[in-house]
C-alpha atoms as a PDB file:
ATOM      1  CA  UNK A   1     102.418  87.451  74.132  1.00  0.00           C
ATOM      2  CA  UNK A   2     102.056  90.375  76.838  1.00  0.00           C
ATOM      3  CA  UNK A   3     100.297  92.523  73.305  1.00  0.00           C
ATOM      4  CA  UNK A   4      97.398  89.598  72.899  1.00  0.00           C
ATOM      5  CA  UNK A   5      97.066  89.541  76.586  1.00  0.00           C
ATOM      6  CA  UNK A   6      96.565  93.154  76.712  1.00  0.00           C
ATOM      7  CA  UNK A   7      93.813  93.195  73.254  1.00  0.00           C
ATOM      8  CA  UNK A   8      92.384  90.378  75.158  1.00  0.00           C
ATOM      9  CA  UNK A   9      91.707  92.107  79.228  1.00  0.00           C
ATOM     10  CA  UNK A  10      91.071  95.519  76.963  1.00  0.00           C
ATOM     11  CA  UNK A  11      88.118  93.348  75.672  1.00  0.00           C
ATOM     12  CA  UNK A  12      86.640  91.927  78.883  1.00  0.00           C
ATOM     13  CA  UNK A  13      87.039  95.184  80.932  1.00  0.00           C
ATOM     14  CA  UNK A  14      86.214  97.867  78.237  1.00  0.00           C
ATOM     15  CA  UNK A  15      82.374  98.782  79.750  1.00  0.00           C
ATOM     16  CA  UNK A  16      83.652  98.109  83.710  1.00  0.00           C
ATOM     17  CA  UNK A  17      84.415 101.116  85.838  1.00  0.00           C
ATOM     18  CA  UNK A  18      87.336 101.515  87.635  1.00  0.00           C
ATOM     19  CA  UNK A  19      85.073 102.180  90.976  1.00  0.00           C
ATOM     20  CA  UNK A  20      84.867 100.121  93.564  1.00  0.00           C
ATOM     21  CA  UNK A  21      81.688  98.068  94.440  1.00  0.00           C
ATOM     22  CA  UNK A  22      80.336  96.979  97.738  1.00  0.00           C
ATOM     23  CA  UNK A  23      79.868  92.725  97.712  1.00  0.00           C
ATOM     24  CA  UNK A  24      80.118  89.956  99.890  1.00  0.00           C
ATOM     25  CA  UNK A  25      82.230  86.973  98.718  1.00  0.00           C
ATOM     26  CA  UNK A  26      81.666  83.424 100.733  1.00  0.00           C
ATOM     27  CA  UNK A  27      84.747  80.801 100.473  1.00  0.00           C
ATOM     28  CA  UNK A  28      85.203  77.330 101.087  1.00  0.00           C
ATOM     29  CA  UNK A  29      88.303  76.951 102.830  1.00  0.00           C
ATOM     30  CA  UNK A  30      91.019  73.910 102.524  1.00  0.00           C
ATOM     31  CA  UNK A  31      94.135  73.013 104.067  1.00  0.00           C
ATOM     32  CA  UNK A  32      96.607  70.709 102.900  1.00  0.00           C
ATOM     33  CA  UNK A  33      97.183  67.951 104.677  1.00  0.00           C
ATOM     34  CA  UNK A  34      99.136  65.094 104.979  1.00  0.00           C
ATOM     35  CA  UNK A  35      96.187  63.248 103.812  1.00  0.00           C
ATOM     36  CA  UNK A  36      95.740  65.485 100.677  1.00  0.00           C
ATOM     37  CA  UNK A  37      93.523  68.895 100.329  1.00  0.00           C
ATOM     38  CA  UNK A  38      90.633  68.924 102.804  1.00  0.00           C
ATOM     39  CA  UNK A  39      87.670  71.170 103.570  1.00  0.00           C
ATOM     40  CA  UNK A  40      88.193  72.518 107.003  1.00  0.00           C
ATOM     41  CA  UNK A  41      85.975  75.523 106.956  1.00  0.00           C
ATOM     42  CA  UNK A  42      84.806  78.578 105.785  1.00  0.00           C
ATOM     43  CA  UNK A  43      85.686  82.608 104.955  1.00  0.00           C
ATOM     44  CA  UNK A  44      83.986  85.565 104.351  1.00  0.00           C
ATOM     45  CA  UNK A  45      84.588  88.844 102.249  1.00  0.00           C
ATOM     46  CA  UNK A  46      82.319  91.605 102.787  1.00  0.00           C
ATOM     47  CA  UNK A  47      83.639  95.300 101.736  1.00  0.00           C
ATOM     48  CA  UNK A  48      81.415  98.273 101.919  1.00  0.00           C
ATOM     49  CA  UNK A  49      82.070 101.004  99.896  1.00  0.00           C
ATOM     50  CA  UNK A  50      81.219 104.733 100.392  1.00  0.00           C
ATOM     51  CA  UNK A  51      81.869 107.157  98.231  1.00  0.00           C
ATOM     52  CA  UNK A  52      85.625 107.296  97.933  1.00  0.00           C
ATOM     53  CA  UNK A  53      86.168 105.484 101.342  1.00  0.00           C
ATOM     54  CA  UNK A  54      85.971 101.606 102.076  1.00  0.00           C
ATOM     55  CA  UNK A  55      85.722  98.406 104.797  1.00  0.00           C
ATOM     56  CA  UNK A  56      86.706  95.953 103.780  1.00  0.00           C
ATOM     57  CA  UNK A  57      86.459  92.526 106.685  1.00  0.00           C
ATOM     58  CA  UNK A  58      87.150  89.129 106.126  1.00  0.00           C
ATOM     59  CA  UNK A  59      86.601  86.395 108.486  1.00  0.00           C
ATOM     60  CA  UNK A  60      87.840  82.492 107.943  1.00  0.00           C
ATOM     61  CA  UNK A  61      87.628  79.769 110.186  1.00  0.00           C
ATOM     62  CA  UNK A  62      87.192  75.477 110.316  1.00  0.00           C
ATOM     63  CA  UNK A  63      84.129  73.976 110.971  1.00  0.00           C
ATOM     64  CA  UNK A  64      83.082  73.065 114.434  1.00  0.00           C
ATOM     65  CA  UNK A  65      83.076  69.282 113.697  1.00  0.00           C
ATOM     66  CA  UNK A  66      87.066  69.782 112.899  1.00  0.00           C
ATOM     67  CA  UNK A  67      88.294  71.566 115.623  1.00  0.00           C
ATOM     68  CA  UNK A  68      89.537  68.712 117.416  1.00  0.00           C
ATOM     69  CA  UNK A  69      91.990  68.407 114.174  1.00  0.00           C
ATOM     70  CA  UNK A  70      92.824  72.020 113.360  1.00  0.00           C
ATOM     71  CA  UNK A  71      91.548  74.891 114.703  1.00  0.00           C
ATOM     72  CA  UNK A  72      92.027  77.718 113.109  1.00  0.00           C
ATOM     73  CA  UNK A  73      90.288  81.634 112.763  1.00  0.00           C
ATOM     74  CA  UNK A  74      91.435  84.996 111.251  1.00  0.00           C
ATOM     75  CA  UNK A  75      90.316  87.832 111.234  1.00  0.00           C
ATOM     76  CA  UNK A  76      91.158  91.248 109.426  1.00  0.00           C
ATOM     77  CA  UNK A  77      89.816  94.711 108.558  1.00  0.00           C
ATOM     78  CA  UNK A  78      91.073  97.380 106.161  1.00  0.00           C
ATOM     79  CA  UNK A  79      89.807 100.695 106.176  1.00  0.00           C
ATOM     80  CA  UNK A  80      90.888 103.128 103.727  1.00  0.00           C
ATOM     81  CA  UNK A  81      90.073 105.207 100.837  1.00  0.00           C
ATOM     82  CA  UNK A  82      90.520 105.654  96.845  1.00  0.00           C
ATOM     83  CA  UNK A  83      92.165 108.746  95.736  1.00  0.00           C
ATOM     84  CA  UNK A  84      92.725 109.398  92.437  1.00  0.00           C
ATOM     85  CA  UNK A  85      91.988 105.761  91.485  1.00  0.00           C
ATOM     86  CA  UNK A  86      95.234 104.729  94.189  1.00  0.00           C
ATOM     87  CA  UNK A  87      93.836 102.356  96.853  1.00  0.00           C
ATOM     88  CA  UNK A  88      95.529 104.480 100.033  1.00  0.00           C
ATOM     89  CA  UNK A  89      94.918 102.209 103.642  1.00  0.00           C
ATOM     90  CA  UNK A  90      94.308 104.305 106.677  1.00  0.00           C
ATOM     91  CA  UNK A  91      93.753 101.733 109.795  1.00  0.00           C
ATOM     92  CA  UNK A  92      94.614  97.698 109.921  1.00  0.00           C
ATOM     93  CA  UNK A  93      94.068  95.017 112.011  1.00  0.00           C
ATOM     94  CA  UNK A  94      94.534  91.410 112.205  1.00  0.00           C
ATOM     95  CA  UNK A  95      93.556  88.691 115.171  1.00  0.00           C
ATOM     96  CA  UNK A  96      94.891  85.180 114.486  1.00  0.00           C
ATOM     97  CA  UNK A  97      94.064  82.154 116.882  1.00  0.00           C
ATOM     98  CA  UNK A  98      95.348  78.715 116.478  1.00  0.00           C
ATOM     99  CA  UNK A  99      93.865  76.209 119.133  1.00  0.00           C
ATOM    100  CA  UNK A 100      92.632  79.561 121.136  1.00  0.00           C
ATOM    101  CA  UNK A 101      96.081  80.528 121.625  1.00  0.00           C
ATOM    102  CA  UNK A 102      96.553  84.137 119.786  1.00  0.00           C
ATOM    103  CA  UNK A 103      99.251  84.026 117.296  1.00  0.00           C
ATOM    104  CA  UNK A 104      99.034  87.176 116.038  1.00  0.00           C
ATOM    105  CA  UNK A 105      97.073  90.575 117.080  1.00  0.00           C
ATOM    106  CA  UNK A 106      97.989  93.724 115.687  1.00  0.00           C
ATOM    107  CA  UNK A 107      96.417  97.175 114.152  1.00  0.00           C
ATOM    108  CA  UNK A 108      98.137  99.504 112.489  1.00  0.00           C
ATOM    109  CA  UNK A 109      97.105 103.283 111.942  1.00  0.00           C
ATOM    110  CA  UNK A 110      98.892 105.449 108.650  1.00  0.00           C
ATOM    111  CA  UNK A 111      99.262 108.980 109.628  1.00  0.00           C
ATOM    112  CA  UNK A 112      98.870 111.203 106.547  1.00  0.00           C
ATOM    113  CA  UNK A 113     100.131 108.949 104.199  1.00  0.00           C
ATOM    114  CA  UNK A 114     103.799 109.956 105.970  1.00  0.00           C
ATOM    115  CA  UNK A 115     104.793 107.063 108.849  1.00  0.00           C
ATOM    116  CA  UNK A 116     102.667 104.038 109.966  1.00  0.00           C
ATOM    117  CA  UNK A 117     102.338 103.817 113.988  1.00  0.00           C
ATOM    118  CA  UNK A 118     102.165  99.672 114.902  1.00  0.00           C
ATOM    119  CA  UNK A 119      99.610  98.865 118.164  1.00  0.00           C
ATOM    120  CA  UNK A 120     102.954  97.544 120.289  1.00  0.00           C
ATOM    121  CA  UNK A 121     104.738 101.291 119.686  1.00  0.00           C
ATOM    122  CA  UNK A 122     106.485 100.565 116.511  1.00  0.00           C
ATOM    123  CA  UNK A 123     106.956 103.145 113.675  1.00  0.00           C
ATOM    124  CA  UNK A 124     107.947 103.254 110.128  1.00  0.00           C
ATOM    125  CA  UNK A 125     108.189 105.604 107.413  1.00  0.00           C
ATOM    126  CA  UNK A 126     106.339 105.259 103.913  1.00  0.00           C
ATOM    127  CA  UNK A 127     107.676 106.433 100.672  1.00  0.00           C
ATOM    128  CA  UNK A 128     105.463 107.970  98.398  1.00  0.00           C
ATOM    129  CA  UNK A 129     102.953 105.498  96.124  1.00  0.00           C
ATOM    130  CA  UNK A 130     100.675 103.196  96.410  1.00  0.00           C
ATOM    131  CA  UNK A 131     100.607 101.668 100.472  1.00  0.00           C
ATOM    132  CA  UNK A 132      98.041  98.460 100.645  1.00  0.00           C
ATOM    133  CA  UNK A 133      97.899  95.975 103.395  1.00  0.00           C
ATOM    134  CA  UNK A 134      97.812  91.908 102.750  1.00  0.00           C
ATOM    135  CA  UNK A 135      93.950  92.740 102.318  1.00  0.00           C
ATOM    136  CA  UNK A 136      93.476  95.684 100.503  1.00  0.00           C
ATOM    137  CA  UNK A 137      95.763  94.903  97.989  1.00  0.00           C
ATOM    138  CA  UNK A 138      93.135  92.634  96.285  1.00  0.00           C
ATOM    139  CA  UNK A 139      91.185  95.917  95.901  1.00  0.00           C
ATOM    140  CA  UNK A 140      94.567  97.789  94.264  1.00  0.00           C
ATOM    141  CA  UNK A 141      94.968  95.095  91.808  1.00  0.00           C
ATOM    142  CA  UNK A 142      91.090  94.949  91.201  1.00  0.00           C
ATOM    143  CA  UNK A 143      91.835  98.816  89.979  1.00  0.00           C
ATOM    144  CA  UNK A 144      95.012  98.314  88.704  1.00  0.00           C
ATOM    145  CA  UNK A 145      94.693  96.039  86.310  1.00  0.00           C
ATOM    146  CA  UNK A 146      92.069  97.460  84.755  1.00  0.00           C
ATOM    147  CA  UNK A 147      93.688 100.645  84.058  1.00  0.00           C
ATOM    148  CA  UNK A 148      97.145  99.291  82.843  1.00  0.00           C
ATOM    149  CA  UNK A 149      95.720  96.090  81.199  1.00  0.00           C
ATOM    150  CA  UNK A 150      99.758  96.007  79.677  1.00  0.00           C
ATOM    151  CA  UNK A 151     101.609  96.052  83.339  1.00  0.00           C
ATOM    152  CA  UNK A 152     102.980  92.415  83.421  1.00  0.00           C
ATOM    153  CA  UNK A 153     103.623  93.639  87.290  1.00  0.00           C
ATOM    154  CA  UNK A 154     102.680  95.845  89.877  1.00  0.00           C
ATOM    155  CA  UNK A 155     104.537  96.843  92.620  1.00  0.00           C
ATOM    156  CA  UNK A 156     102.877  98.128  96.387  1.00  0.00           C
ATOM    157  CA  UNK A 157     104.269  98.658  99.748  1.00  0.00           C
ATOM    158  CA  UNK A 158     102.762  96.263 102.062  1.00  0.00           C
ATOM    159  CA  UNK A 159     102.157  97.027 105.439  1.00  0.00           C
ATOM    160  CA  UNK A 160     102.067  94.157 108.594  1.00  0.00           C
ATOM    161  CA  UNK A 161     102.964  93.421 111.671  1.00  0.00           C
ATOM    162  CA  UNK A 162     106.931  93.298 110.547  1.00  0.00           C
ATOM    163  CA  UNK A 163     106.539  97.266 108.626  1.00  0.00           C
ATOM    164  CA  UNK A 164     106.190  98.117 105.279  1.00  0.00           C
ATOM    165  CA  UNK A 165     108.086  96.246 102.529  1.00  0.00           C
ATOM    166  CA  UNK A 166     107.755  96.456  98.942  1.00  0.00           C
ATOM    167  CA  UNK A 167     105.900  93.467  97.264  1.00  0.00           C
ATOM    168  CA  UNK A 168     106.260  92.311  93.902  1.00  0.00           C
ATOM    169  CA  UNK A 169     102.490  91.209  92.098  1.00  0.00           C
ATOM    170  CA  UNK A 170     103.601  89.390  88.856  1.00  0.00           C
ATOM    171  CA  UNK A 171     100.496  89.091  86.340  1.00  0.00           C
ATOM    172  CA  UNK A 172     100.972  85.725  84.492  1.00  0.00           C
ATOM    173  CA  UNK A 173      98.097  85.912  82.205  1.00  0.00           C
ATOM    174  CA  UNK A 174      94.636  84.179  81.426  1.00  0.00           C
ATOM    175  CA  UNK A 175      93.586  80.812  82.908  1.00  0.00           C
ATOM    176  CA  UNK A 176      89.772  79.407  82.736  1.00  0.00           C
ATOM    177  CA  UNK A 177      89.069  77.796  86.621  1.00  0.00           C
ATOM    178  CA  UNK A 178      86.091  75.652  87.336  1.00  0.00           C
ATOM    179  CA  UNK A 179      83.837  75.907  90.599  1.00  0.00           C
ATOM    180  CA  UNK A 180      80.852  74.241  90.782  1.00  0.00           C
ATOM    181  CA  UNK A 181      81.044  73.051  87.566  1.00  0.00           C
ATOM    182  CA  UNK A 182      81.420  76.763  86.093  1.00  0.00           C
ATOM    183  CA  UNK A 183      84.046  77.839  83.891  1.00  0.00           C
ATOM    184  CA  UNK A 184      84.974  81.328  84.802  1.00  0.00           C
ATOM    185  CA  UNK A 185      87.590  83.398  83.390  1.00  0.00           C
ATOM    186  CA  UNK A 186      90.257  84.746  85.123  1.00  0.00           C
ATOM    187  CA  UNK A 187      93.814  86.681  84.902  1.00  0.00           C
ATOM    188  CA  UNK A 188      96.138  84.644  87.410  1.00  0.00           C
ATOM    189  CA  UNK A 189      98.758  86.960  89.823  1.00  0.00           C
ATOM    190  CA  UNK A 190     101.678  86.042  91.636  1.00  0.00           C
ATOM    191  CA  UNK A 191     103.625  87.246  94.512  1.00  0.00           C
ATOM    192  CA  UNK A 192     106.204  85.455  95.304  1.00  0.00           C
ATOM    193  CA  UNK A 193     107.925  86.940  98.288  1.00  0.00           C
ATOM    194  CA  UNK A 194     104.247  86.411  99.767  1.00  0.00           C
ATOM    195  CA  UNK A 195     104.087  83.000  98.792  1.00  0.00           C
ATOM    196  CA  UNK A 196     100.549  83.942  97.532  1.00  0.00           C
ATOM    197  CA  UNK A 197      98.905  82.800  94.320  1.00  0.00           C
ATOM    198  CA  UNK A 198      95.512  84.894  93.116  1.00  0.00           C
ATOM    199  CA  UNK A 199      92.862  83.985  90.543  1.00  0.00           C
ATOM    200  CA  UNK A 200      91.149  87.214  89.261  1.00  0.00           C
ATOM    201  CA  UNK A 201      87.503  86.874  88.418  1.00  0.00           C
ATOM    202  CA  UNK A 202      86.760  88.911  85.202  1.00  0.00           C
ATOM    203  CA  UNK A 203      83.517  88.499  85.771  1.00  0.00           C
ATOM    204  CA  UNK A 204      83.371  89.363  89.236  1.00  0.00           C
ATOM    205  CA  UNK A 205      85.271  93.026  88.349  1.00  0.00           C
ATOM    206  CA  UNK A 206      88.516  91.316  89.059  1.00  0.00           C
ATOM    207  CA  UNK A 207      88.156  90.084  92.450  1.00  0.00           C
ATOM    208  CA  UNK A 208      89.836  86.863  93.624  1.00  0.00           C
ATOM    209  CA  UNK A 209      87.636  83.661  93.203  1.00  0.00           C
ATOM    210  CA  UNK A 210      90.563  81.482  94.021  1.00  0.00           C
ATOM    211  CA  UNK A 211      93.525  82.402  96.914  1.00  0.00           C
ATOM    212  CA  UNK A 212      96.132  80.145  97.673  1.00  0.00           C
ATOM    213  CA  UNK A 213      98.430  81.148  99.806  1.00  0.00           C
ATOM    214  CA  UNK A 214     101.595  79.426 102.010  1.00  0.00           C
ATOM    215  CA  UNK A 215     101.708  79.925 106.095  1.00  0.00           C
ATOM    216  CA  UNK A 216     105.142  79.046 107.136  1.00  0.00           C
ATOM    217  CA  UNK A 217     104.123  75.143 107.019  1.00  0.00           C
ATOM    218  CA  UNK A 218     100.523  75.213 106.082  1.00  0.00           C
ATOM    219  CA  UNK A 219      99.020  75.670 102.363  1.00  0.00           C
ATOM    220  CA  UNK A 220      95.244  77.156 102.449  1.00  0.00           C
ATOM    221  CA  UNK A 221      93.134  77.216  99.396  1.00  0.00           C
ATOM    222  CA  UNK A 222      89.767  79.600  99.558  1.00  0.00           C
ATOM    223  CA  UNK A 223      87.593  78.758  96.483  1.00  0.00           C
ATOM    224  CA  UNK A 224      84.404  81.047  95.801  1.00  0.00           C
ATOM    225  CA  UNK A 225      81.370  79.578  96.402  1.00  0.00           C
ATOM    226  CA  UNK A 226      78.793  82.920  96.289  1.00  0.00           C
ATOM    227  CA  UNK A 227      79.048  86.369  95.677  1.00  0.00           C
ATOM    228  CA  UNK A 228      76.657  88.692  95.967  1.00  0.00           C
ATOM    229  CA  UNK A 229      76.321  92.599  95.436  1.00  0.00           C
ATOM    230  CA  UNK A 230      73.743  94.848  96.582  1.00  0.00           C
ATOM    231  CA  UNK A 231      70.202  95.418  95.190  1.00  0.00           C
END
């Protein structure tokens, strides 16, 4: 099975580069409720590229007319750079605000690819290999997959607010989504220990188009609705 999956990506991804491209993705956001999966808002991918170094920003949060339910907002930056096709993050930072009370802030700043220095005075050491944050590792994947189109998983220290652990990114194989009435190919990954589930476009050089992912008690769902690259 892994063999055909492998002829199969070779196919899609044989005239793609492994290089990464600036774009801006915009996301519908849902949360699951008790009365089933509702649109509460909207997100926002944007990553610059230059050269070998990147931004890459994302910003989600619920409309204004459903604040009074949930009222939620995140948002992160990850600045790194590629070297030797290995996604390497230098500086990280996340605000999250539920009902305008902060739940989490925190940056955190990798000195030569050694130790990681948290904003609240924490430090931890990194082994060597690949070190990604929760959003940079879309980009690592993006890369990754592409050049070992037979890796049924790929492994990555994660860095957060808790350190650095290692994650686990299983690579289940094809599945064909539908947004807006498009069909769009796509090679589904899992990580479990994150409780996240992504849907890499082929199409859109293997970034996510769908991202579920579980919050301690709440299940969000960001579905692509444009993405756009530069002129």
């Amino acid at each position: 099975m892994i063999k055909i999956f492998t002829i199969i990506l070779s196919l899609f991804i044989t005239f793609q580069s492994y290089a990464l491209s600036s774009y801006i993705g915009n996301y519908k956001l849902y949360a699951k409720t008790t009365l089933g999966s509702m649109h509460i808002g909207a997100a926002q991918f944007e990553l610059n590229v230059d050269d070998d170094k990147y931004i890459y920003t994302t910003e989600a949060k619920t409309a204004s007319l459903l604040k009074a339910i949930y009222d939620y907002s995140r948002s992160e930056q990850s600045i790194g750079e590629v070297i030797e096709d290995e996604i390497i993050s230098n500086h990280i930072s996340v605000v999250e605000r539920i009902k305008n009370e902060v739940k989490k802030n925190y940056e955190i700043t990798i000195i030569d690819r050694n130790y990681a220095i948290s904003s609240d005075g924490k430090e931890w050491k990194i082994d060597p290999g690949n070190l990604v944050d929760h959003l940079s590792v879309y980009l690592a994947l993006s890369i990754d997959v592409q050049k070992n189109p037979d890796q049924s998983e790929f492994i990555y220290q994660v860095a957060d607010e808790d350190g650095i652990e290692y994650q686990k990114f299983l690579v289940k194989g094809f599945q064909t989504v539908t947004i807006e009435e498009n069909e769009i190919e796509t090679i589904l990954i899992n990580c479990p220990e994150l409780e996240l589930t992504l849907n890499l476009s082929v199409e859109h050089n293997l970034q996510p188009v769908l991202i579920y992912k579980i919050n301690g008690k709440s299940e969000f769902r960001l579905v692509l609705k444009e993405f756009k690259t530069p002129t």
